[in-house]
N, C-alpha and C. Protein backbone atom coordinates (compact mmCIF):
# COMPACT_ATOMS: atom_id res chain seq x y z
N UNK A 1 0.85 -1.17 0.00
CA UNK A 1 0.00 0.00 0.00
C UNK A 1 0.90 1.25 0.00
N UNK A 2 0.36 2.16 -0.53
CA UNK A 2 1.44 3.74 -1.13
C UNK A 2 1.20 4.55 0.04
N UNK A 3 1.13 4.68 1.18
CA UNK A 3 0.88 5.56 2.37
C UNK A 3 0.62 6.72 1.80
N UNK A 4 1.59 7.08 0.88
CA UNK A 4 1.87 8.82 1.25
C UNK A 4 1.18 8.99 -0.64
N UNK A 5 0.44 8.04 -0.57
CA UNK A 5 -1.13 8.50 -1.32
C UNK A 5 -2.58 8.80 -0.68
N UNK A 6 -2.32 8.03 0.67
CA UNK A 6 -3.78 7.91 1.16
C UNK A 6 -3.90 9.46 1.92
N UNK A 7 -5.22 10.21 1.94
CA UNK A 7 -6.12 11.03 2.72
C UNK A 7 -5.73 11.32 3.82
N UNK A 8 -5.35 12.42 4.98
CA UNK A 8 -5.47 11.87 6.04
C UNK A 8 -6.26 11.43 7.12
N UNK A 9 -7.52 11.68 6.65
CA UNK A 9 -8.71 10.64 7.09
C UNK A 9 -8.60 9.02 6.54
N UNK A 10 -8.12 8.48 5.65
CA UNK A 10 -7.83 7.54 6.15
C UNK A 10 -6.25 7.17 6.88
N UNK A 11 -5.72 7.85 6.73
CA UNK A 11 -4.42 7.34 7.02
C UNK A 11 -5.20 7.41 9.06
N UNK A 12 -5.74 8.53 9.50
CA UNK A 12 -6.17 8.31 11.13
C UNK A 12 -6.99 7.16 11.27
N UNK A 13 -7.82 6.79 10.13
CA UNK A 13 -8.54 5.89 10.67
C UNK A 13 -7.21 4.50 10.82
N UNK A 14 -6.61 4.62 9.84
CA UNK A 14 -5.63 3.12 10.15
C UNK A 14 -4.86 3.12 10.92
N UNK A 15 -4.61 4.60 11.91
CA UNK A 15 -4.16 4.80 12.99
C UNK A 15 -4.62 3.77 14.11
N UNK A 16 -5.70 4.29 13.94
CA UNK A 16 -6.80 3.88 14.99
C UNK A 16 -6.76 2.46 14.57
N UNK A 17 -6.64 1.56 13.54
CA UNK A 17 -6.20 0.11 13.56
C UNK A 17 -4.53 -0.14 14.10
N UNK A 18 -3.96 0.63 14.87
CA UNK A 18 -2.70 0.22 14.70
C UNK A 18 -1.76 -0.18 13.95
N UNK A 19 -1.91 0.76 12.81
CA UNK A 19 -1.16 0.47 11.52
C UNK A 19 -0.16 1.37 11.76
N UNK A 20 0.91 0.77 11.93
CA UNK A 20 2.12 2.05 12.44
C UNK A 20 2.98 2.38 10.90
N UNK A 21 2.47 1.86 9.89
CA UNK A 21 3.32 2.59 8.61
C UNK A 21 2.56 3.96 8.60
N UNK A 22 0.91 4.05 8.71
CA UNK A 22 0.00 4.83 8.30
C UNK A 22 0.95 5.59 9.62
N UNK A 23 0.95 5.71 10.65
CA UNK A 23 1.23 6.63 11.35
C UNK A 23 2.69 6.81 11.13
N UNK A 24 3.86 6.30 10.25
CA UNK A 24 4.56 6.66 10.20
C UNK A 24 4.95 7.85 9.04
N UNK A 25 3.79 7.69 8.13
CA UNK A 25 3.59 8.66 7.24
C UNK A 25 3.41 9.67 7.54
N UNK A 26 2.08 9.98 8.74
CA UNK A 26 1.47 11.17 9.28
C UNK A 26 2.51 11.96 9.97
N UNK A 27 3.71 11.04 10.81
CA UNK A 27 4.81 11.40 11.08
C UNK A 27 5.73 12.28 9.78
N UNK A 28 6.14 12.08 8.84
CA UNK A 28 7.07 12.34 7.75
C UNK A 28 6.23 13.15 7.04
N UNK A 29 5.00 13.31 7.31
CA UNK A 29 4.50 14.39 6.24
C UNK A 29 4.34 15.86 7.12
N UNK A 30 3.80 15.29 8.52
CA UNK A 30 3.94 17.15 9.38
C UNK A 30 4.97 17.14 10.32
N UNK A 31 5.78 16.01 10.31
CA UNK A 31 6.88 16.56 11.48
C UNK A 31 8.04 17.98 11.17
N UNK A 32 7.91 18.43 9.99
CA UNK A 32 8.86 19.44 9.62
C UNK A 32 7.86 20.72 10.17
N UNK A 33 6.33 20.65 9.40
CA UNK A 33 5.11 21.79 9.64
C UNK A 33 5.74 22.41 11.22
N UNK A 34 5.37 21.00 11.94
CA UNK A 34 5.30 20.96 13.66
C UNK A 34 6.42 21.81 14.02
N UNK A 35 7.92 21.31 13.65
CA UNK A 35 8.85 21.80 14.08
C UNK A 35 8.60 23.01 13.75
N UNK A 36 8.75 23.52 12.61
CA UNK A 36 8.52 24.90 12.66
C UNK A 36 7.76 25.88 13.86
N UNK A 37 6.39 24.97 13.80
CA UNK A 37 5.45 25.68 14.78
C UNK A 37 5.79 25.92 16.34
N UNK A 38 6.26 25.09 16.56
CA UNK A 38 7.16 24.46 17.46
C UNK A 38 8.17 25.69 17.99
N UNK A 39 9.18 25.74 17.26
CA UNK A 39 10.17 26.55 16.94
C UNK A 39 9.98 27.79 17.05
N UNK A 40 8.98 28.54 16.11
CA UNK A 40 8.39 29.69 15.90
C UNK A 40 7.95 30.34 17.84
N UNK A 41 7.31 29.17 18.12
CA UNK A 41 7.03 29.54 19.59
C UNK A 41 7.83 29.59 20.13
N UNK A 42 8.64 28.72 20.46
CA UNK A 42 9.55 28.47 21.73
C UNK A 42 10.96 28.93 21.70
N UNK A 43 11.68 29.00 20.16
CA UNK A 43 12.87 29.44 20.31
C UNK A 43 13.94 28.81 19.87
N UNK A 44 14.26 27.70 20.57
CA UNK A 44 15.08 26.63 20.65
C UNK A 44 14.43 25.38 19.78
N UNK A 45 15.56 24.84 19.07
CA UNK A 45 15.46 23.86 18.62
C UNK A 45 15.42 22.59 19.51
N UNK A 46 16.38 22.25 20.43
CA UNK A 46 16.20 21.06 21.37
C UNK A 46 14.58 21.04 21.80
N UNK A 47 14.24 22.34 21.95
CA UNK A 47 13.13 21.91 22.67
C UNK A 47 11.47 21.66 21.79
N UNK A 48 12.07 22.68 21.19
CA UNK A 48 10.46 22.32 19.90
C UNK A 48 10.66 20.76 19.28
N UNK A 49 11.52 20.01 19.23
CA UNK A 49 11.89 19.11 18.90
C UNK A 49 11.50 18.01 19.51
N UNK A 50 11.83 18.39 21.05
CA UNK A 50 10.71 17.41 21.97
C UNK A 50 9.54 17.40 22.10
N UNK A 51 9.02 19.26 22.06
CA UNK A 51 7.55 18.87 22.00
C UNK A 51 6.71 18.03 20.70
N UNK A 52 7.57 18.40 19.91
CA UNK A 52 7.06 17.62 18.40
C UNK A 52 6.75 16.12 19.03
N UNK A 53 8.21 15.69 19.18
CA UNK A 53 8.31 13.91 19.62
C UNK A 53 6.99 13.63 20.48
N UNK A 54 6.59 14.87 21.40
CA UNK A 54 5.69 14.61 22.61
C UNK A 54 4.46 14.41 22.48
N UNK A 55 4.18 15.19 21.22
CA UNK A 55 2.94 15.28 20.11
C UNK A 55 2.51 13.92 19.95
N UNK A 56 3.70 13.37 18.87
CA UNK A 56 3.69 12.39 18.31
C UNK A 56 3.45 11.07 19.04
N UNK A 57 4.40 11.30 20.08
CA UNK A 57 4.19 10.02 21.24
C UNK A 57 2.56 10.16 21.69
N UNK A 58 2.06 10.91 21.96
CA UNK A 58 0.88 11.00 22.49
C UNK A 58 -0.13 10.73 21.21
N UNK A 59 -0.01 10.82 20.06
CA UNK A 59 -0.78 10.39 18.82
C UNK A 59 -0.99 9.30 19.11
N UNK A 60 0.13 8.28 19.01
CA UNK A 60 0.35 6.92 18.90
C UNK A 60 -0.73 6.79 20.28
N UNK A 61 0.16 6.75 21.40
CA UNK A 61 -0.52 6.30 22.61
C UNK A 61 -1.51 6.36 22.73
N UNK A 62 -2.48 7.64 22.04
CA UNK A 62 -4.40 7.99 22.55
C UNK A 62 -5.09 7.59 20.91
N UNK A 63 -4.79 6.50 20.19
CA UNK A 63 -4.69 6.34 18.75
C UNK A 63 -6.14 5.66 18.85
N UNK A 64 -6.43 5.06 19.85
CA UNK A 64 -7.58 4.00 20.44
C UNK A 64 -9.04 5.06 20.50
N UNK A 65 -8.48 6.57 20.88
CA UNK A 65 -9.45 7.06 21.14
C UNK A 65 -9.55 8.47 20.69
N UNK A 66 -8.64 8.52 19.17
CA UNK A 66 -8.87 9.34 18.31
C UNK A 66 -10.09 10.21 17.21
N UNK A 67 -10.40 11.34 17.49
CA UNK A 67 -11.91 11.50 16.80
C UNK A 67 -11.23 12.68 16.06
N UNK A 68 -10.81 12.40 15.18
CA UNK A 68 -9.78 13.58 14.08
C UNK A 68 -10.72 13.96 12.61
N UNK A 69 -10.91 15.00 12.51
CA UNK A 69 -11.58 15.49 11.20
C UNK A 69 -10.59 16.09 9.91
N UNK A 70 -9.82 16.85 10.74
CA UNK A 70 -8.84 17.92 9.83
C UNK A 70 -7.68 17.31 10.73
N UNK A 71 -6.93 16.42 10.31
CA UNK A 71 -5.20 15.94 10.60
C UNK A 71 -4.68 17.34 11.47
N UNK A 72 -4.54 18.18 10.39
CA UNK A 72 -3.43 18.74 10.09
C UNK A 72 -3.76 20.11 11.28
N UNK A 73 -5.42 20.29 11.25
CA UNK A 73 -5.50 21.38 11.76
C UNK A 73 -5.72 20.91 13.59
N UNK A 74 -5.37 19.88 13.89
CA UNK A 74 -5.60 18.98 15.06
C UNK A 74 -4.09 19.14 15.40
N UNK A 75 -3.30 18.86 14.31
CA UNK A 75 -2.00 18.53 14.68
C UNK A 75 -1.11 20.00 14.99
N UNK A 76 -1.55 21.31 13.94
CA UNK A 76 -0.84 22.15 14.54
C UNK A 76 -1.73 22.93 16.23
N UNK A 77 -2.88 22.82 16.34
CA UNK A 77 -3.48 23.19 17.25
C UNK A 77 -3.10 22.89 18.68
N UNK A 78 -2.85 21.29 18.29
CA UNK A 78 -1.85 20.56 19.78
C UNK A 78 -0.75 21.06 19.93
N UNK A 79 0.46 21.20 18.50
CA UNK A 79 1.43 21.40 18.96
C UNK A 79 1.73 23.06 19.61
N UNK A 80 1.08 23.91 19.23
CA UNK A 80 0.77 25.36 19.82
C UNK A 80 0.36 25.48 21.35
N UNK A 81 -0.63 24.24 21.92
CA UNK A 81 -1.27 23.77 23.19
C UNK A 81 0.08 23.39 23.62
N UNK A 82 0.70 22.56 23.17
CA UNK A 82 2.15 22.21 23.84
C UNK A 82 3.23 23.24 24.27
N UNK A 83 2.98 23.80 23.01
CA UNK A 83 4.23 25.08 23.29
C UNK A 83 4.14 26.09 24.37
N UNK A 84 2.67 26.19 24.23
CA UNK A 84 2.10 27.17 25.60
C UNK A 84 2.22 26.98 26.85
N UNK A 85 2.17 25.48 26.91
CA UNK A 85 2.30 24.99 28.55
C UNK A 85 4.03 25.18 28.43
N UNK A 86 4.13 24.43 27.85
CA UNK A 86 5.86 24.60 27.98
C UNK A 86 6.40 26.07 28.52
N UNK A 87 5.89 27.03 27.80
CA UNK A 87 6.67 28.40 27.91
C UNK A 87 5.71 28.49 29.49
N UNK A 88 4.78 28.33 29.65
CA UNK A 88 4.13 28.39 31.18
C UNK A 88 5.21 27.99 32.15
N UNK A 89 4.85 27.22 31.82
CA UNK A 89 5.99 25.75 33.01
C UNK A 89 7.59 26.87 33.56
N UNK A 90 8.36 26.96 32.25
CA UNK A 90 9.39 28.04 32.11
C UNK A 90 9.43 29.19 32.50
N UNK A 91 8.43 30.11 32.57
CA UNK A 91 8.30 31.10 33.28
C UNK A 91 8.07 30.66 35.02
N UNK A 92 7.63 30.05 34.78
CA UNK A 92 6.85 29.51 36.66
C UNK A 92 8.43 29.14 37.15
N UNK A 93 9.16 28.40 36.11
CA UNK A 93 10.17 27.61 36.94
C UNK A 93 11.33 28.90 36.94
N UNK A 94 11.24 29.86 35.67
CA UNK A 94 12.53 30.45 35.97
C UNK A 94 12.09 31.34 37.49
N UNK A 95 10.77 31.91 37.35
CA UNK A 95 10.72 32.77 38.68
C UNK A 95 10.87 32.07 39.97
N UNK A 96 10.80 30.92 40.36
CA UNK A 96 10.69 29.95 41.23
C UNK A 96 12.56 30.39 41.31
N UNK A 97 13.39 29.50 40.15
CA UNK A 97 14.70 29.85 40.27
C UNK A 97 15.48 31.47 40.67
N UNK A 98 14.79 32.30 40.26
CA UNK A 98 15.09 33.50 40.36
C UNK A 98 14.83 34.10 41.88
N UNK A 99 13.56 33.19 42.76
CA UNK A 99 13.33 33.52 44.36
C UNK A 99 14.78 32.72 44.57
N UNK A 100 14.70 31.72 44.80
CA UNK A 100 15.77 30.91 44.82
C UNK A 100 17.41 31.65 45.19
N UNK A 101 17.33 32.05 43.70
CA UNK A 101 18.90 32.89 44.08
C UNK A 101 19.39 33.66 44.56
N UNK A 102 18.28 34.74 44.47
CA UNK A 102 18.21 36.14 45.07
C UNK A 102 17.93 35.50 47.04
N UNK A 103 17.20 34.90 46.78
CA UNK A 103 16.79 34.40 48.63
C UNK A 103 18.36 34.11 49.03
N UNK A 104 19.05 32.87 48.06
CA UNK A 104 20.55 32.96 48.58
C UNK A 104 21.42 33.76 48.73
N UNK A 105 21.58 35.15 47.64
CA UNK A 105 22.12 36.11 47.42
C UNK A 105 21.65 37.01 49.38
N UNK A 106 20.61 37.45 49.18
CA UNK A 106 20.48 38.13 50.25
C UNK A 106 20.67 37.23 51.97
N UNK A 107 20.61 36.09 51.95
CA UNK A 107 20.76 35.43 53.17
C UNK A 107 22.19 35.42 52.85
N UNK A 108 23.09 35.10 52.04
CA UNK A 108 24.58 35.05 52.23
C UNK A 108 24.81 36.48 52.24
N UNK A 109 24.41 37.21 51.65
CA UNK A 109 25.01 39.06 52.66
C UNK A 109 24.73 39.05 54.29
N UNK A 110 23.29 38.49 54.51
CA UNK A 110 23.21 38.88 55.47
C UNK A 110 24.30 38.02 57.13
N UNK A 111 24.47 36.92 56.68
CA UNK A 111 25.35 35.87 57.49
C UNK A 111 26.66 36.12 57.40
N UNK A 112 27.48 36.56 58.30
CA UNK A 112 28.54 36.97 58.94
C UNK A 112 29.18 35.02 58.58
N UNK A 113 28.65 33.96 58.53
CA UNK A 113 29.42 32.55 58.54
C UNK A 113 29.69 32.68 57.06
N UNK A 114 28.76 32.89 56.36
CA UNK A 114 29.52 32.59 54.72
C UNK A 114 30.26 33.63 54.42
N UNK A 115 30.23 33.93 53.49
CA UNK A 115 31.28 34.77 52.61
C UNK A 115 30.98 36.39 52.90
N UNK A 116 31.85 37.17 52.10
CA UNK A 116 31.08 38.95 52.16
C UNK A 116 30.30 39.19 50.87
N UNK A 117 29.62 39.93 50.89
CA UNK A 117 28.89 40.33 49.98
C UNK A 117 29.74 40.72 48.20
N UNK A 118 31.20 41.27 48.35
CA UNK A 118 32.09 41.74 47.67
C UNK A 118 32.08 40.05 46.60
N UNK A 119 32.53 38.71 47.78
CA UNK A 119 33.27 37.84 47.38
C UNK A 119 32.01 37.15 46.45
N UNK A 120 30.54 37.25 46.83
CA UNK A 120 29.49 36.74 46.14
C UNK A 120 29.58 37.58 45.00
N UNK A 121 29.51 38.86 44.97
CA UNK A 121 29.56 39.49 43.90
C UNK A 121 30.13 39.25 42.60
N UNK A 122 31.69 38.55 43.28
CA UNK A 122 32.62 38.31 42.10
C UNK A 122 32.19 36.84 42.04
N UNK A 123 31.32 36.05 42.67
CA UNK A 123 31.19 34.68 42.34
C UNK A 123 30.16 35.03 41.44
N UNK A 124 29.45 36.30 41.36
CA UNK A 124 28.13 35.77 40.71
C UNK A 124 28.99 36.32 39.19
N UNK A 125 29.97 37.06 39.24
CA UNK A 125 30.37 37.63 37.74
C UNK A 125 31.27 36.63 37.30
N UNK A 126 32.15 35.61 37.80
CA UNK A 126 32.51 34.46 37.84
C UNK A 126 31.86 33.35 36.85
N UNK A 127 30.68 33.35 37.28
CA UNK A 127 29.57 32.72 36.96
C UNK A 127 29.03 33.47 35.31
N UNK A 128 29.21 34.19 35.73
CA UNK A 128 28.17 35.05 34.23
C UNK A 128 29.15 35.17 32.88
N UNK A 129 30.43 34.84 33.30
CA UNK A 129 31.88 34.72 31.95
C UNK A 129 31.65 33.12 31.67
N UNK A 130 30.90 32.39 32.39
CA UNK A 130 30.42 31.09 31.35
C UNK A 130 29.68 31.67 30.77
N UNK A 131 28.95 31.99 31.27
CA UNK A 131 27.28 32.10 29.98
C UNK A 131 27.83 32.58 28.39
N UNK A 132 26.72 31.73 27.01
CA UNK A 132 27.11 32.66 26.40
C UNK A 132 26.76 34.44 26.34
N UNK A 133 27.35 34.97 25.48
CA UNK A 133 27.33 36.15 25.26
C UNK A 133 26.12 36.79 25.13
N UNK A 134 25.25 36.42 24.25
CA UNK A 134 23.92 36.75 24.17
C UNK A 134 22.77 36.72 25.20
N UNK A 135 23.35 35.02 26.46
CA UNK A 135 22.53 34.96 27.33
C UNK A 135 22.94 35.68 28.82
N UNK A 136 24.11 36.33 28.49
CA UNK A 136 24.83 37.13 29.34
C UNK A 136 24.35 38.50 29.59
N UNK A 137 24.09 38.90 27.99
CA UNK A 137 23.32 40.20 27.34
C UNK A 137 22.12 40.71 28.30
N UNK A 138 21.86 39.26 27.88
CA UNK A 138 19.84 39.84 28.09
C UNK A 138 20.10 39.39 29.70
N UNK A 139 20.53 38.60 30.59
CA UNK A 139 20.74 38.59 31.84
C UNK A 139 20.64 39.62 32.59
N UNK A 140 21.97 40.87 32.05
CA UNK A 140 22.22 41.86 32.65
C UNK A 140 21.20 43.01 32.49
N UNK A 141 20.74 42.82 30.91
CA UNK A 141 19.79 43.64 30.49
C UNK A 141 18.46 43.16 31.73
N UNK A 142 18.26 42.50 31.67
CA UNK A 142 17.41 42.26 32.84
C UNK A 142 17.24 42.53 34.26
N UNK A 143 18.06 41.77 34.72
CA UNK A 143 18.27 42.19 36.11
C UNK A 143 19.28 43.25 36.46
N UNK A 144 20.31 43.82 36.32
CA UNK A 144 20.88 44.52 36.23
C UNK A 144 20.12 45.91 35.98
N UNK A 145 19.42 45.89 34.08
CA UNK A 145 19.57 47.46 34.20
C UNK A 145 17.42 47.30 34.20
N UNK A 146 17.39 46.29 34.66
CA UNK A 146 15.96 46.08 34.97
C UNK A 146 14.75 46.50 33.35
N UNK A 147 15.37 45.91 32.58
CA UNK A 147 14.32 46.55 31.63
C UNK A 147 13.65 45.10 31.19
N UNK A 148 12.17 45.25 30.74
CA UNK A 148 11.07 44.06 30.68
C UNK A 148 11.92 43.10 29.35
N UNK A 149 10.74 42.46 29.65
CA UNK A 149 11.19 41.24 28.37
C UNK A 149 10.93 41.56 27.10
N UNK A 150 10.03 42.29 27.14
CA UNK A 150 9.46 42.74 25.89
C UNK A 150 10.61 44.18 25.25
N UNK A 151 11.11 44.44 26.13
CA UNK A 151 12.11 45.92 26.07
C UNK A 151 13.52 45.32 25.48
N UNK A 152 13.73 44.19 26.10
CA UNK A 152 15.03 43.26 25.28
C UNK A 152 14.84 42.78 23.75
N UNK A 153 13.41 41.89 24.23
CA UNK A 153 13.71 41.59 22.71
C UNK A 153 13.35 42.46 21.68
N UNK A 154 12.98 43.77 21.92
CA UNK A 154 12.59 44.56 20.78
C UNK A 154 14.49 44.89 20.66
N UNK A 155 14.98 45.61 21.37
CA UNK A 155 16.39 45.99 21.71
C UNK A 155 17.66 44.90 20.63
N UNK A 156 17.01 43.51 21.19
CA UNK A 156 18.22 42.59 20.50
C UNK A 156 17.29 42.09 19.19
N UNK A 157 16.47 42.30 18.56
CA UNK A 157 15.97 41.60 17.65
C UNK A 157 15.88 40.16 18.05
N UNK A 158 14.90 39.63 19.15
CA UNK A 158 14.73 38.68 19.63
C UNK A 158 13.34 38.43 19.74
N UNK A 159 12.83 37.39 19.70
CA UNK A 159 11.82 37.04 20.34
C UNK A 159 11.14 37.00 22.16
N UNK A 160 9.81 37.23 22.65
CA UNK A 160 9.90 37.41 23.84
C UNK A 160 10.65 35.71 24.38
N UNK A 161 9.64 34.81 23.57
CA UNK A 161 10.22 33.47 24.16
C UNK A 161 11.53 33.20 24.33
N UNK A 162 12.36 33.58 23.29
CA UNK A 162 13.74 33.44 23.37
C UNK A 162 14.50 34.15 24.62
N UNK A 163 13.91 35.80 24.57
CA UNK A 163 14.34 36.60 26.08
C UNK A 163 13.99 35.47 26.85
N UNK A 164 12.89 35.34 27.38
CA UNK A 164 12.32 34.25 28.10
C UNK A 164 13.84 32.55 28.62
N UNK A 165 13.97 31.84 27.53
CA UNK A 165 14.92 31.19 27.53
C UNK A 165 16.15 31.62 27.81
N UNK A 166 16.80 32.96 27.03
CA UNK A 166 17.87 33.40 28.19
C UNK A 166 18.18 33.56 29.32
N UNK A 167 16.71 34.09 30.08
CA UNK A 167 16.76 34.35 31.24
C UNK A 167 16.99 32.93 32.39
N UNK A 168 16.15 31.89 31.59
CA UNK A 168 15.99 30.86 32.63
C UNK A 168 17.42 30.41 32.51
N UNK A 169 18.10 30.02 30.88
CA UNK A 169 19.05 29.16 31.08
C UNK A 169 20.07 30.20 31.86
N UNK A 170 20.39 31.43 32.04
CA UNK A 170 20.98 32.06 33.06
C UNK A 170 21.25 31.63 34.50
N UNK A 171 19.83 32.24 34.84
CA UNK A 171 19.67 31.88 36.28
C UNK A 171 19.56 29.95 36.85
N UNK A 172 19.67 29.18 35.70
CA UNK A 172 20.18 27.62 36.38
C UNK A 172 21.80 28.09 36.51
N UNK A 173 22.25 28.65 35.26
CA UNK A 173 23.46 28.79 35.54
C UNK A 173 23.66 28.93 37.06
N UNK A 174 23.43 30.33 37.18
CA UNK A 174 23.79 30.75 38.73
C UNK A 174 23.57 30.63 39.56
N UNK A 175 22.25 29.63 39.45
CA UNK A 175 22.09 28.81 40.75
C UNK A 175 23.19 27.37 40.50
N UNK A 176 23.23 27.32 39.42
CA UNK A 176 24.70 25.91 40.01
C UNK A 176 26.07 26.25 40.87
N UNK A 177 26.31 27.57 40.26
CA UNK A 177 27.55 28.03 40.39
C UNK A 177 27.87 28.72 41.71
N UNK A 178 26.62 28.93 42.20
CA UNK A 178 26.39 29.70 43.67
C UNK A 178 25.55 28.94 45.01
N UNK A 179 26.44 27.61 44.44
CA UNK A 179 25.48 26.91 45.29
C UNK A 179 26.75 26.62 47.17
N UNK A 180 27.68 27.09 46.48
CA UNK A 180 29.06 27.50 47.64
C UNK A 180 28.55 28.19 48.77
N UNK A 181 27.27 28.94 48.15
CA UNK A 181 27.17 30.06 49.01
C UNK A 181 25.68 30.51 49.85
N UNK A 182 24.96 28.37 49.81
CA UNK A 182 23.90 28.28 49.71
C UNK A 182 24.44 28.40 51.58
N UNK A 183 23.44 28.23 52.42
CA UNK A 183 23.25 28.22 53.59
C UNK A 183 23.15 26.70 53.75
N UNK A 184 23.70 26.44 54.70
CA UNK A 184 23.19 24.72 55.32
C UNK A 184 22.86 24.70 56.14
């Protein structure tokens, strides 16, 4: 049988028989669409990449109890639903990380047992000559000279999501790197 002749109303219905060529088609015909969509949202390739896979895995897995009209308009609709929680999740977790550091930052000034405030200082700039350059940028642009997300990425020709992703992969940074100076 020619898969990548058939409809994709039937190719879901042979989903729904567990025909994994038919779903390997549905795979090879929108996994590029997805990525894009994917991409377009989020920024990063590693990660639109998973949500794609996450898509897909979840096709297969809920295949039993599929009620699909329009493939395609099902398939970018989810992967947009995906991207959204994702960038949710990311914001929740970078601010979570960002209490986090700053809570350490200000309890290690305030404790006479750890370090001085001077020596954190240079741990946290220590820390910020890993990062790359760009995620260094918008770091400082951020916290430093305090301007929004939306104020960066107009500034760097960026996307908000991408500001967004700088910021978080930052602040894991500096919470790894400042973890010397965590309290026990």
């Amino acid at each position: 049988m020619k898969y990548n002749k058939l409809t994709d109303e039937q190719l879901v219905n042979l989903i729904i028989e567990d025909n994994k060529y038919a779903f390997e088609e549905v795979y090879h015909r929108y996994w590029y669409k997805l990525f894009g969509v994917a991409y377009h949202e989020i920024g990063t390739r590693e990660e639109a990449e998973e949500l794609v896979h996450d898509l897909f895995e979840s096709l297969w897995n809920r295949r039993h109890q599929l009620n699909i009209r329009m493939l395609s308009a099902y398939l970018v609709v989810s992967i947009k639903h995906l991207s959204t929680n994702y960038i949710k999740s990311q914001i929740t977790n970078r601010k979570f990380q960002e209490y986090l550091i700053f809570n350490e930052i200000r309890q290690s000034h305030a404790t006479e047992e750890v370090v001085h405030f001077s020596e954190l200082s240079d741990a946290v700039e220590e820390a910020m000559k890993k990062l790359p350059e760009k995620t260094c940028e918008v770091f400082r642009m951020s916290r430093f000279e305090n301007q929004s997300v939306k104020e960066i990425a107009v500034q760097l020709n960026l996307s908000e999501k991408a500001v967004e992703y700088h910021i978080t992969k930052s602040l894991k940074l500096l919470r790894e790197n400042l973890k010397a100076y965590q309290q026990t």
